[in-house]
PDB file of N, CA and C in Angstrom:
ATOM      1  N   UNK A   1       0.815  -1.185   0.000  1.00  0.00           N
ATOM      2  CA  UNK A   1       0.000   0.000   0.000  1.00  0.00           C
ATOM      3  C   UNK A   1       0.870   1.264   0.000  1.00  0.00           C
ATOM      4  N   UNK A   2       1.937   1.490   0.477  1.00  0.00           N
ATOM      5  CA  UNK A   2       2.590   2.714   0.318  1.00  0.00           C
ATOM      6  C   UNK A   2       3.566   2.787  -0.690  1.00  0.00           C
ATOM      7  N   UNK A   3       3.480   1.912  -0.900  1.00  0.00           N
ATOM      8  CA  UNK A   3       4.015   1.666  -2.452  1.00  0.00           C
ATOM      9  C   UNK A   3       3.425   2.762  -3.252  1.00  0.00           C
ATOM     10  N   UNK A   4       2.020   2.264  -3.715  1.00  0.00           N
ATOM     11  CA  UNK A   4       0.819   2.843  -4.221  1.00  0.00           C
ATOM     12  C   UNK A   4       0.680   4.389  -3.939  1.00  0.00           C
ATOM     13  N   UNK A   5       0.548   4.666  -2.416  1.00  0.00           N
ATOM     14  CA  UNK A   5       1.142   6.245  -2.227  1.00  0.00           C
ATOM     15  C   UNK A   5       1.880   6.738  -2.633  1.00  0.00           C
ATOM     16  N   UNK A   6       3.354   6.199  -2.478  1.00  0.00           N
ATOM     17  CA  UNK A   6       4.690   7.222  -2.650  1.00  0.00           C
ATOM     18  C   UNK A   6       4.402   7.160  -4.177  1.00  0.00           C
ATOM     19  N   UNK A   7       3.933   5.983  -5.070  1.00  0.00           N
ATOM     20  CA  UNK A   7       4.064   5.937  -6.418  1.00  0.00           C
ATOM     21  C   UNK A   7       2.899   7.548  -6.612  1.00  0.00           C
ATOM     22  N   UNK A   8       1.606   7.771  -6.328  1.00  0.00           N
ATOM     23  CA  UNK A   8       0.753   8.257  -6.817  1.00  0.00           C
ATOM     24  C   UNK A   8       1.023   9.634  -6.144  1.00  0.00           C
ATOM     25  N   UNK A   9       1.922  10.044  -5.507  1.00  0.00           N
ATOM     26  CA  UNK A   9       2.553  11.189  -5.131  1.00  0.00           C
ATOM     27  C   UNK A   9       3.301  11.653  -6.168  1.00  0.00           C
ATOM     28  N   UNK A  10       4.376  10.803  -6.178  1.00  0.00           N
ATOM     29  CA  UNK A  10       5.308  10.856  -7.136  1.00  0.00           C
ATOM     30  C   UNK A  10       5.108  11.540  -8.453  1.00  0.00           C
ATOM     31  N   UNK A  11       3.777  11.068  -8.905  1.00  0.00           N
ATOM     32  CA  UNK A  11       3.259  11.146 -10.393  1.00  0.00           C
ATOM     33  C   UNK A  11       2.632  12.693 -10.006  1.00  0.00           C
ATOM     34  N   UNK A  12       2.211  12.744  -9.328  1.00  0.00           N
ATOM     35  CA  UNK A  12       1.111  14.145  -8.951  1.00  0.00           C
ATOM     36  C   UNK A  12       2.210  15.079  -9.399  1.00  0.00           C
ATOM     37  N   UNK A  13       3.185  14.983  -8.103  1.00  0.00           N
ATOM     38  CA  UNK A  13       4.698  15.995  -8.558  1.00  0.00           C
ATOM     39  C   UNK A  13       4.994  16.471  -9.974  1.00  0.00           C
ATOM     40  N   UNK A  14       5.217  15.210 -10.409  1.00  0.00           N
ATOM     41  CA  UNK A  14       5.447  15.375 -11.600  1.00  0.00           C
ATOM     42  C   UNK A  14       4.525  15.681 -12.290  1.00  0.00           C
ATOM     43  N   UNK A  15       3.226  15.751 -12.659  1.00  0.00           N
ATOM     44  CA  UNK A  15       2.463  16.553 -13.237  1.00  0.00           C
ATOM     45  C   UNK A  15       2.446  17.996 -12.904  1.00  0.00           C
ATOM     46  N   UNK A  16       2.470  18.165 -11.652  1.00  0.00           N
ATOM     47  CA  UNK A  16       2.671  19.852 -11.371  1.00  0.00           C
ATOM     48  C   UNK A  16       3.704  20.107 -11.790  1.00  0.00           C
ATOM     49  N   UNK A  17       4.612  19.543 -12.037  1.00  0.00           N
ATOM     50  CA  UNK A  17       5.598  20.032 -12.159  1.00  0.00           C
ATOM     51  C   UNK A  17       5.960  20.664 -13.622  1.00  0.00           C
ATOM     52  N   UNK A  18       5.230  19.636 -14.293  1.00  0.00           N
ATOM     53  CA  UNK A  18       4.819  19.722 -16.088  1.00  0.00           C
ATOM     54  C   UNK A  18       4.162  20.640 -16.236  1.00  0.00           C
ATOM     55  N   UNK A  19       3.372  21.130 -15.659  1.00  0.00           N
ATOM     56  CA  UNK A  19       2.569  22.272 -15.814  1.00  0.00           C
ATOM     57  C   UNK A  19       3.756  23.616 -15.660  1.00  0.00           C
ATOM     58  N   UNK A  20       3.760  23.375 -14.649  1.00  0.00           N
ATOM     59  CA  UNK A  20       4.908  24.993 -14.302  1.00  0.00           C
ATOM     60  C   UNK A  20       5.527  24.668 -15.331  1.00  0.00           C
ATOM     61  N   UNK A  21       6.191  23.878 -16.144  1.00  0.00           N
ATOM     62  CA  UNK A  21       7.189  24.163 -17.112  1.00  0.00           C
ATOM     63  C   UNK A  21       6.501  24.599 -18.692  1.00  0.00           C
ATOM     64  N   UNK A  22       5.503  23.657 -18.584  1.00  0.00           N
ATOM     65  CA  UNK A  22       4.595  24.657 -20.077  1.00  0.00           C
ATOM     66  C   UNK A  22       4.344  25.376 -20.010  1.00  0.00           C
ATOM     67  N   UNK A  23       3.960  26.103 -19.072  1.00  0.00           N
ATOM     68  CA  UNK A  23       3.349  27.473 -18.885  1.00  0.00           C
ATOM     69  C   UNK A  23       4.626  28.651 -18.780  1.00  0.00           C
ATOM     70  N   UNK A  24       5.739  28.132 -18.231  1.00  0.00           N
ATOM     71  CA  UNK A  24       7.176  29.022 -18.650  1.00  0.00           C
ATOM     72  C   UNK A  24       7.462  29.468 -19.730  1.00  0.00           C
ATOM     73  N   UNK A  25       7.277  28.170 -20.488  1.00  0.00           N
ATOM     74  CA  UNK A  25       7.530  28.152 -21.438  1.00  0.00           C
ATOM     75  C   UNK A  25       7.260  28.995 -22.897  1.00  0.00           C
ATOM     76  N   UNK A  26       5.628  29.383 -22.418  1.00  0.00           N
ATOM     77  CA  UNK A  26       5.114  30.063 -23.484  1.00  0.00           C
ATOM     78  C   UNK A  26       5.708  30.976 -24.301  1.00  0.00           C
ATOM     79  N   UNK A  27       5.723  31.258 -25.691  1.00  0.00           N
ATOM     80  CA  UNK A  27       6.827  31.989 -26.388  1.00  0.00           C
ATOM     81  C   UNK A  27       5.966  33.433 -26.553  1.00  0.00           C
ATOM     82  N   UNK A  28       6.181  34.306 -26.446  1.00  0.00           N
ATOM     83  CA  UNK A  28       5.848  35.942 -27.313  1.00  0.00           C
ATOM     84  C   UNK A  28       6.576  36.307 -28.321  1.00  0.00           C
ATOM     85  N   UNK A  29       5.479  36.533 -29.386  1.00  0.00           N
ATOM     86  CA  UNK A  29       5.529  36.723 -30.920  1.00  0.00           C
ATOM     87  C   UNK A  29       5.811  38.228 -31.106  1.00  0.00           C
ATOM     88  N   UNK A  30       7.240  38.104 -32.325  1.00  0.00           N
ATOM     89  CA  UNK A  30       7.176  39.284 -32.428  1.00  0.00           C
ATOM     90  C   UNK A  30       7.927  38.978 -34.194  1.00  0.00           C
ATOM     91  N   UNK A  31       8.696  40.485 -34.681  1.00  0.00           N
ATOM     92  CA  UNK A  31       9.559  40.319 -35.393  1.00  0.00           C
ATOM     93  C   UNK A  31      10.469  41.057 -35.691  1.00  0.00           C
ATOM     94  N   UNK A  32      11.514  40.773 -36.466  1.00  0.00           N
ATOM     95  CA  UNK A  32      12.971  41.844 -36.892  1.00  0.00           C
ATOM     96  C   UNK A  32      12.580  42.737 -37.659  1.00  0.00           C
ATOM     97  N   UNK A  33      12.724  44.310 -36.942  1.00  0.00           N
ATOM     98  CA  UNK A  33      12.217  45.101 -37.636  1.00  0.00           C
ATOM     99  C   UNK A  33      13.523  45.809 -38.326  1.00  0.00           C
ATOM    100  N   UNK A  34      14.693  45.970 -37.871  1.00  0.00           N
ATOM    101  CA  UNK A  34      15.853  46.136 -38.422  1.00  0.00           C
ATOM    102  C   UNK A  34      16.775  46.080 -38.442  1.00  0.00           C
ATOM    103  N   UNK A  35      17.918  45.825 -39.248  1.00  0.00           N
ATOM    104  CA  UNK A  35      19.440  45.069 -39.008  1.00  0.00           C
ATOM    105  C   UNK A  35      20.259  46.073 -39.312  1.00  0.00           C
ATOM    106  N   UNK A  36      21.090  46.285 -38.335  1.00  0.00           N
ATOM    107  CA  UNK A  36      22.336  47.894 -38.857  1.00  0.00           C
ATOM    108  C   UNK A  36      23.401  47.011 -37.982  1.00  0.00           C
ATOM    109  N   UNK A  37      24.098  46.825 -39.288  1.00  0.00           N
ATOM    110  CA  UNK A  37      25.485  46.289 -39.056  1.00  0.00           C
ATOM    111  C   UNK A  37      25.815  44.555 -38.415  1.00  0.00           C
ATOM    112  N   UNK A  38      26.043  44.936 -36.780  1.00  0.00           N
ATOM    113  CA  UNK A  38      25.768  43.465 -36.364  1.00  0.00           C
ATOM    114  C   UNK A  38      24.926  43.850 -35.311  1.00  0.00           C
ATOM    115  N   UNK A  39      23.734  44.806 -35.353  1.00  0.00           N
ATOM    116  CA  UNK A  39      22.861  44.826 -34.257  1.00  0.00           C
ATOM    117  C   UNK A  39      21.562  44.551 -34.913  1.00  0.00           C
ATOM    118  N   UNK A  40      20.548  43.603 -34.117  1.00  0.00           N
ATOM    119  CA  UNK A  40      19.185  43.241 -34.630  1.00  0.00           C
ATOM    120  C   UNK A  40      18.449  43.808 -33.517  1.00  0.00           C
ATOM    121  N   UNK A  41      17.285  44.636 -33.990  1.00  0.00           N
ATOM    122  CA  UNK A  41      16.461  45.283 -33.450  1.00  0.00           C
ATOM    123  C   UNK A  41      15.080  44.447 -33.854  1.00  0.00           C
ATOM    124  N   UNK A  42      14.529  44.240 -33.039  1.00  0.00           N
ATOM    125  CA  UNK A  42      13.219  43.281 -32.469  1.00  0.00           C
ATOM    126  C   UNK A  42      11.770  43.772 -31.925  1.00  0.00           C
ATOM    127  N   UNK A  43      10.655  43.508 -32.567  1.00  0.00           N
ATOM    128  CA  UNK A  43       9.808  44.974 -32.093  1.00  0.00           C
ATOM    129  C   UNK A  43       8.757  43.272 -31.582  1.00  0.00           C
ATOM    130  N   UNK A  44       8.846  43.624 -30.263  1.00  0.00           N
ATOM    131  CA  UNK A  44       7.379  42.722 -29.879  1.00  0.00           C
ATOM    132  C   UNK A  44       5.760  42.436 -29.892  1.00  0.00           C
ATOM    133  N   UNK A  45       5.207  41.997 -30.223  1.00  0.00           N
ATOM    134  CA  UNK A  45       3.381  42.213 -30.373  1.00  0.00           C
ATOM    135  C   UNK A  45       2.945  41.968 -29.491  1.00  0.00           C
ATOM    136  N   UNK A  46       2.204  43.090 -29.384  1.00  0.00           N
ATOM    137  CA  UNK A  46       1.419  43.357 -27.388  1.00  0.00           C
ATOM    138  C   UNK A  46       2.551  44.135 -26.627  1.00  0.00           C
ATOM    139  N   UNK A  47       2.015  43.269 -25.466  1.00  0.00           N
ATOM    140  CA  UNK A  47       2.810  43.830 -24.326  1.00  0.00           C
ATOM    141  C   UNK A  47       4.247  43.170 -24.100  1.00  0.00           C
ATOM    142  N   UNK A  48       4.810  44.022 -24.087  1.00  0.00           N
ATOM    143  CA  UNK A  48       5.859  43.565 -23.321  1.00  0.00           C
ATOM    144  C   UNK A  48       6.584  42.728 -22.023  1.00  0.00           C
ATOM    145  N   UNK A  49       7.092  41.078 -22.402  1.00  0.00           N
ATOM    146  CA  UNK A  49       7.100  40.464 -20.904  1.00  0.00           C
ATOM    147  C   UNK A  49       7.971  41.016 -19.866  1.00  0.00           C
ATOM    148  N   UNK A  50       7.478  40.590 -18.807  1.00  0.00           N
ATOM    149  CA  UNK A  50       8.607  41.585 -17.896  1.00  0.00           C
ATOM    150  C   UNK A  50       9.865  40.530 -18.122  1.00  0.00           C
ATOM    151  N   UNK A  51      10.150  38.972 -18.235  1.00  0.00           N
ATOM    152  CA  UNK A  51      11.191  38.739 -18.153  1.00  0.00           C
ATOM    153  C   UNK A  51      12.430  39.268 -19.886  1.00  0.00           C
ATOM    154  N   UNK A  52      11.492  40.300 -20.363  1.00  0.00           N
ATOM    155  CA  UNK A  52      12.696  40.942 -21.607  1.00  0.00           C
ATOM    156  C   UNK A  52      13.062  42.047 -21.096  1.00  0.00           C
ATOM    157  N   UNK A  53      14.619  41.796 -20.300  1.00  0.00           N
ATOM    158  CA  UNK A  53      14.779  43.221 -19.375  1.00  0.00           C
ATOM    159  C   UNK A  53      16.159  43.031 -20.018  1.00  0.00           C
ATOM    160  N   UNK A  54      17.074  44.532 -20.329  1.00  0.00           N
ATOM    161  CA  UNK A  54      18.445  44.749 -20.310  1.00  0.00           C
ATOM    162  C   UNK A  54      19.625  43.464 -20.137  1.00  0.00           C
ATOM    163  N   UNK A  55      20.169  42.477 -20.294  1.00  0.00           N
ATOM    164  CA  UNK A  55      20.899  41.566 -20.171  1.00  0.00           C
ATOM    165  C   UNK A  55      20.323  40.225 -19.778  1.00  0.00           C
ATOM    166  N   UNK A  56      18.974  40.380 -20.376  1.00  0.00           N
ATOM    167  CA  UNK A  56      18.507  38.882 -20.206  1.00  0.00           C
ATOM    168  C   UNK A  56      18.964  37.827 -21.680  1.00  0.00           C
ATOM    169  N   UNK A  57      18.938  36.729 -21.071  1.00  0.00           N
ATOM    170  CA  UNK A  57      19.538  35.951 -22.567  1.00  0.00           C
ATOM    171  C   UNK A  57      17.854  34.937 -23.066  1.00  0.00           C
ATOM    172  N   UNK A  58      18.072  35.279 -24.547  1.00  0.00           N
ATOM    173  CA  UNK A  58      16.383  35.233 -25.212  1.00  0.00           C
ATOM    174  C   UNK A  58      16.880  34.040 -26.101  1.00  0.00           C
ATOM    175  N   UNK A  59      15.692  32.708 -26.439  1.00  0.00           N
ATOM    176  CA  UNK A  59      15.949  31.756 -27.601  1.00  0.00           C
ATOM    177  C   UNK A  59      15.267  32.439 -28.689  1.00  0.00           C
ATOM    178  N   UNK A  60      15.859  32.274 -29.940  1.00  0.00           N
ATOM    179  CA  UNK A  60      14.396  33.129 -30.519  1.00  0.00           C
ATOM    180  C   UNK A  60      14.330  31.794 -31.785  1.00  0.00           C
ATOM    181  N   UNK A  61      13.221  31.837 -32.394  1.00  0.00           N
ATOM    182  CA  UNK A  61      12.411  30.493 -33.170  1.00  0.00           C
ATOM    183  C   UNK A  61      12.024  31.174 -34.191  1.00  0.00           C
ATOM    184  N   UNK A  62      12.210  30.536 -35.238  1.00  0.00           N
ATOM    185  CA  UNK A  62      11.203  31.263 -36.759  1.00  0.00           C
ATOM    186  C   UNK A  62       9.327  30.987 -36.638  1.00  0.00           C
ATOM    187  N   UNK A  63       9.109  30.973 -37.535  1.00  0.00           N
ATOM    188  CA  UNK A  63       6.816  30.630 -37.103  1.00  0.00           C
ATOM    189  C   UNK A  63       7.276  28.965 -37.789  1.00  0.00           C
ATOM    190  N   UNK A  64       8.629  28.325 -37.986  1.00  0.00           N
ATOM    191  CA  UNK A  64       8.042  26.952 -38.299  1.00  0.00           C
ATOM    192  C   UNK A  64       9.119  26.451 -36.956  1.00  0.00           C
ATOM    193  N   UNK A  65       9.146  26.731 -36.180  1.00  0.00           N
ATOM    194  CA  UNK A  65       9.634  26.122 -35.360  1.00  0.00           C
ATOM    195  C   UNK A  65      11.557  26.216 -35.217  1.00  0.00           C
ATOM    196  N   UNK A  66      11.942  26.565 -35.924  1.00  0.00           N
ATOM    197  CA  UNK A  66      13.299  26.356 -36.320  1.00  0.00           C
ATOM    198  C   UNK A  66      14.789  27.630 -35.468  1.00  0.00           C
ATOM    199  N   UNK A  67      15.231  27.209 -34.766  1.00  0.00           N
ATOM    200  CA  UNK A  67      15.693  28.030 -33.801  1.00  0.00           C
ATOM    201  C   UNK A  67      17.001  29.171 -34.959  1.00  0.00           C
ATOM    202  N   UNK A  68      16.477  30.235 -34.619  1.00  0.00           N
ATOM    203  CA  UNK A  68      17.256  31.543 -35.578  1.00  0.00           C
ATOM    204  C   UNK A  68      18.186  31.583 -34.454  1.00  0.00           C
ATOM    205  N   UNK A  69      17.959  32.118 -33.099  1.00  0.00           N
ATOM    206  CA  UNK A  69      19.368  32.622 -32.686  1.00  0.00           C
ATOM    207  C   UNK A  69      19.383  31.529 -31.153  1.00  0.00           C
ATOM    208  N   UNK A  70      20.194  30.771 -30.483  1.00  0.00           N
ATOM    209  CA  UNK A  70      20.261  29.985 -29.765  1.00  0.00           C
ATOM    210  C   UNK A  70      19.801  30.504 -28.015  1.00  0.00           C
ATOM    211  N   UNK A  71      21.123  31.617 -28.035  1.00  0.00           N
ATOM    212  CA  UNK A  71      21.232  32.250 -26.726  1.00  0.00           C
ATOM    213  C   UNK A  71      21.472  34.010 -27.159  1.00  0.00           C
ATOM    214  N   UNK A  72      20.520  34.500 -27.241  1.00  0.00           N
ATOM    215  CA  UNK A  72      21.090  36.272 -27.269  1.00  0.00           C
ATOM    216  C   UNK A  72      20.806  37.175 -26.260  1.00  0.00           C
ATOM    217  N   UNK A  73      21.921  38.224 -26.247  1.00  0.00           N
ATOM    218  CA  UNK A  73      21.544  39.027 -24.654  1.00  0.00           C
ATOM    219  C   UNK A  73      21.177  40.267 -25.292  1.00  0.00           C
ATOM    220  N   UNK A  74      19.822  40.503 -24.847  1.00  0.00           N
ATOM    221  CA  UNK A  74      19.582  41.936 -24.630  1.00  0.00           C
ATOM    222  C   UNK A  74      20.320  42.941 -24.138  1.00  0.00           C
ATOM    223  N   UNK A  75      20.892  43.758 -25.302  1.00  0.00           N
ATOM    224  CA  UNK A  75      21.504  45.166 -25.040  1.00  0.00           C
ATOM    225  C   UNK A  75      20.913  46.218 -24.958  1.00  0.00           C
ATOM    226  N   UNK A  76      20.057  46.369 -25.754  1.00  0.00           N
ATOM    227  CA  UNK A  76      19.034  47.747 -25.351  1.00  0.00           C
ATOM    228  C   UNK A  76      17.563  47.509 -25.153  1.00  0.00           C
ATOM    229  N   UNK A  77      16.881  48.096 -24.863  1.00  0.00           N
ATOM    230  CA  UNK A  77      15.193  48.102 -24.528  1.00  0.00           C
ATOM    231  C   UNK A  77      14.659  49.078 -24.990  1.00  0.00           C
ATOM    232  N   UNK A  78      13.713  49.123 -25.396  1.00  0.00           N
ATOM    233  CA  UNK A  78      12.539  50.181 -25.493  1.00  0.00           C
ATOM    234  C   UNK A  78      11.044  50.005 -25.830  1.00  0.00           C
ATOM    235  N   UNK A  79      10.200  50.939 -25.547  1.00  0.00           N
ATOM    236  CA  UNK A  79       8.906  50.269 -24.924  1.00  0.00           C
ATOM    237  C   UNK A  79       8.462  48.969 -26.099  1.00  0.00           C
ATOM    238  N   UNK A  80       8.843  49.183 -26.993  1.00  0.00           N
ATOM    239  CA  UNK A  80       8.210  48.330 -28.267  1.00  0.00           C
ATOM    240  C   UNK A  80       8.595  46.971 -28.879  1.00  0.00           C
ATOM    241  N   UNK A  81      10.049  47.203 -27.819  1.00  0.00           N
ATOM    242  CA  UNK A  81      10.942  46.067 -28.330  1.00  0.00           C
ATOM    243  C   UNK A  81      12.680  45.848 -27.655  1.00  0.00           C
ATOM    244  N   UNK A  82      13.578  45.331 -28.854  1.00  0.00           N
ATOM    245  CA  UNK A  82      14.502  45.227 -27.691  1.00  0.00           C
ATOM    246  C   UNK A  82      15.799  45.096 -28.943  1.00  0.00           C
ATOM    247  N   UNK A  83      17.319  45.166 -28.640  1.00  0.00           N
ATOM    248  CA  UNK A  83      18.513  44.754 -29.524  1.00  0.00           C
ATOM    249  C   UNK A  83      19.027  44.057 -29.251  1.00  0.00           C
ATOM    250  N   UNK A  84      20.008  43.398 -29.693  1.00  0.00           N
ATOM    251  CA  UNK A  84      20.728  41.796 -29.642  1.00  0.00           C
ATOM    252  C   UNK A  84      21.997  42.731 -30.713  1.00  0.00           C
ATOM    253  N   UNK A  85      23.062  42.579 -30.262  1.00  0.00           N
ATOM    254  CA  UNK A  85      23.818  41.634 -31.059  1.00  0.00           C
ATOM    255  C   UNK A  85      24.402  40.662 -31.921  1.00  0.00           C
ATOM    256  N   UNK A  86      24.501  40.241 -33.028  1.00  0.00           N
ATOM    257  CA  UNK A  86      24.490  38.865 -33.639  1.00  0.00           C
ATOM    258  C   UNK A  86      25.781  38.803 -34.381  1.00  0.00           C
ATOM    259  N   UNK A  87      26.585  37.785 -34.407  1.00  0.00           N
ATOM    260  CA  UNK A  87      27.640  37.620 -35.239  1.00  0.00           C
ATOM    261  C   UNK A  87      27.265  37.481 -36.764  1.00  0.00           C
ATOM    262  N   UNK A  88      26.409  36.700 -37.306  1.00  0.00           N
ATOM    263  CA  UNK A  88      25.068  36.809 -38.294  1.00  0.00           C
ATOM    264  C   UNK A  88      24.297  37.421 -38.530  1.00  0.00           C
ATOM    265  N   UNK A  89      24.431  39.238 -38.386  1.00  0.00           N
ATOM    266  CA  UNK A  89      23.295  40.160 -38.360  1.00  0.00           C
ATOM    267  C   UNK A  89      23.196  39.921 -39.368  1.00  0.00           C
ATOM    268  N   UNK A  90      23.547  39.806 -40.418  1.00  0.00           N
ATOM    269  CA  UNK A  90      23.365  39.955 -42.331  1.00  0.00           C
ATOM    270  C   UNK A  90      22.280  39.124 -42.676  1.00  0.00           C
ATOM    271  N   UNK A  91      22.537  37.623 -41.780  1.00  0.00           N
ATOM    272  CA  UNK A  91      21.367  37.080 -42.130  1.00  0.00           C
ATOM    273  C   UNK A  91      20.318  37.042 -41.701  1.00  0.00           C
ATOM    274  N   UNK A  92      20.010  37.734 -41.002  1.00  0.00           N
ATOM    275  CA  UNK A  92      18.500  38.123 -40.328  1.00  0.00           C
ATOM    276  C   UNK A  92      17.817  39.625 -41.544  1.00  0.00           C
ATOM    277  N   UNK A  93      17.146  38.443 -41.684  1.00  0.00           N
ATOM    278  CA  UNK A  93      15.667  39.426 -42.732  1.00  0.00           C
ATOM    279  C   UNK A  93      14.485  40.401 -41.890  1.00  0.00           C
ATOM    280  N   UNK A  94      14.779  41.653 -42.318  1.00  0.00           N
ATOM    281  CA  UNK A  94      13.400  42.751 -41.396  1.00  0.00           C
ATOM    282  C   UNK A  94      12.389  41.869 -41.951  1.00  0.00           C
ATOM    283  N   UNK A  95      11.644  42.177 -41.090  1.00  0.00           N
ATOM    284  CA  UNK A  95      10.423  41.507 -41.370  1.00  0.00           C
ATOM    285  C   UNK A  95      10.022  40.248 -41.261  1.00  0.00           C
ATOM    286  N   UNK A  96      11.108  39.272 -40.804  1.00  0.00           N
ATOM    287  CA  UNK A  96      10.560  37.983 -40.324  1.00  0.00           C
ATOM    288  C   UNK A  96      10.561  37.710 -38.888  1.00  0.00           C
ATOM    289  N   UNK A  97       9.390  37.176 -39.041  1.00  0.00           N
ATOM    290  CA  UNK A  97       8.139  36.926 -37.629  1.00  0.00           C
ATOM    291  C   UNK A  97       9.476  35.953 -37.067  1.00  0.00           C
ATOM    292  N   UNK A  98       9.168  36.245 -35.640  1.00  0.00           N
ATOM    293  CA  UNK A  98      10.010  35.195 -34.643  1.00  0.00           C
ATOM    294  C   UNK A  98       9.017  35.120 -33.003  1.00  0.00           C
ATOM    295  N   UNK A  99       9.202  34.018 -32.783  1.00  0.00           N
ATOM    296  CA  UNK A  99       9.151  33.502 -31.045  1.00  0.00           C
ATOM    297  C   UNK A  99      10.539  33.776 -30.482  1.00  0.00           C
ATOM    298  N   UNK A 100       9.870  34.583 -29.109  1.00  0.00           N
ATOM    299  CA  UNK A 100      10.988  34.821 -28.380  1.00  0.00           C
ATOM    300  C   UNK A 100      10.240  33.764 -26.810  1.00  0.00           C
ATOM    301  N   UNK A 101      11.986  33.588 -26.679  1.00  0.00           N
ATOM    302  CA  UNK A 101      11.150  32.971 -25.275  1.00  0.00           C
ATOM    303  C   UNK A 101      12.616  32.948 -24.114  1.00  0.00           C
ATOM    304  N   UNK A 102      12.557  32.700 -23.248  1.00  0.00           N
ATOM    305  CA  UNK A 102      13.557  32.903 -22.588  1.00  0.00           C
ATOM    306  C   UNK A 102      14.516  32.047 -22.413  1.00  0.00           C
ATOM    307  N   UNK A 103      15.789  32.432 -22.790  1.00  0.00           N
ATOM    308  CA  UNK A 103      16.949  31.171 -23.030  1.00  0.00           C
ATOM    309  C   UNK A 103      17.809  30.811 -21.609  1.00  0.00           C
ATOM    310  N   UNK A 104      18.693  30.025 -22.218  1.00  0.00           N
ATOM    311  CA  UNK A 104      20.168  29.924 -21.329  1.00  0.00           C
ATOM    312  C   UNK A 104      21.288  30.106 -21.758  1.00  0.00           C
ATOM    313  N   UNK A 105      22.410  30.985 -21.154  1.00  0.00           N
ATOM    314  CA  UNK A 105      22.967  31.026 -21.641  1.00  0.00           C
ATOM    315  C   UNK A 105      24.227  30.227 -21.618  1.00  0.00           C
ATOM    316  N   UNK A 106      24.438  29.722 -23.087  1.00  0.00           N
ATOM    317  CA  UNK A 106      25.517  29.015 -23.736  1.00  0.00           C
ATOM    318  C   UNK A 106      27.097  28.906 -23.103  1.00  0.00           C
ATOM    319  N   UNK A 107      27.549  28.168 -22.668  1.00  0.00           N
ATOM    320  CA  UNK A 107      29.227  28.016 -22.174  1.00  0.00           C
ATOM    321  C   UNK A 107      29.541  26.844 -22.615  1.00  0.00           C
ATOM    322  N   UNK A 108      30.523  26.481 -23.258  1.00  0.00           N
ATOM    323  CA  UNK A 108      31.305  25.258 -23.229  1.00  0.00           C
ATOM    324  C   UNK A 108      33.001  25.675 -23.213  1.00  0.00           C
ATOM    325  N   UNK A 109      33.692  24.478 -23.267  1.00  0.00           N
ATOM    326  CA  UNK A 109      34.975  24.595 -23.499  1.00  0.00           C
ATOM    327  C   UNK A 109      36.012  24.806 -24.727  1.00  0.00           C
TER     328      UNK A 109
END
């Protein structure tokens, strides 16, 4: 019988736990409104999340799923949107739609 408990605990956890993470997860839609040099400027739709603040690091996704930039840090803000950096600014097109969502940032050796 406590088998049966600790097991049906266990699972509960882990469903809450699944939840808090989809719901993190959710992405806000926006897109590249312009590329000068190696800086990409990013204009968001709606409101603005509070976690897109000054040195946060962002994943950002194309509309088919396909990850454009891995880990980027917000350098500037403003009410509408936000800048990045990119070693690849050239290839970022104004005007294509992206998911932003909140990353990690990247270290290896």
């Amino acid at each position: 019988m406590k088998k049966h408990i600790s097991f049906l605990i266990a699972f509960l956890a882990f469903g809450v736990a699944s939840l808090f993470a989809a719901a993190a997860a959710t992405a806000t839609a926006g897109k590249i409104a312009a590329v000068e040099g190696n800086k990409v400027q990013v204009t968001v739709d709606g409101k603005m999340p509070d976690w897109v603040k000054k040195g946060a690091v962002l994943k950002l996704t194309d509309e088919a799923g396909k990850v454009v930039e891995q880990a980027v840090k917000v350098t500037e803000l403003s009410a509408t949107g936000f800048t990045y950096t990119a070693k690849n600014a050239e290839a970022a097109a104004a005007g294509k739609k992206l998911a932003i969502q909140k990353g990690k940032l990247m270290s290896g050796c």
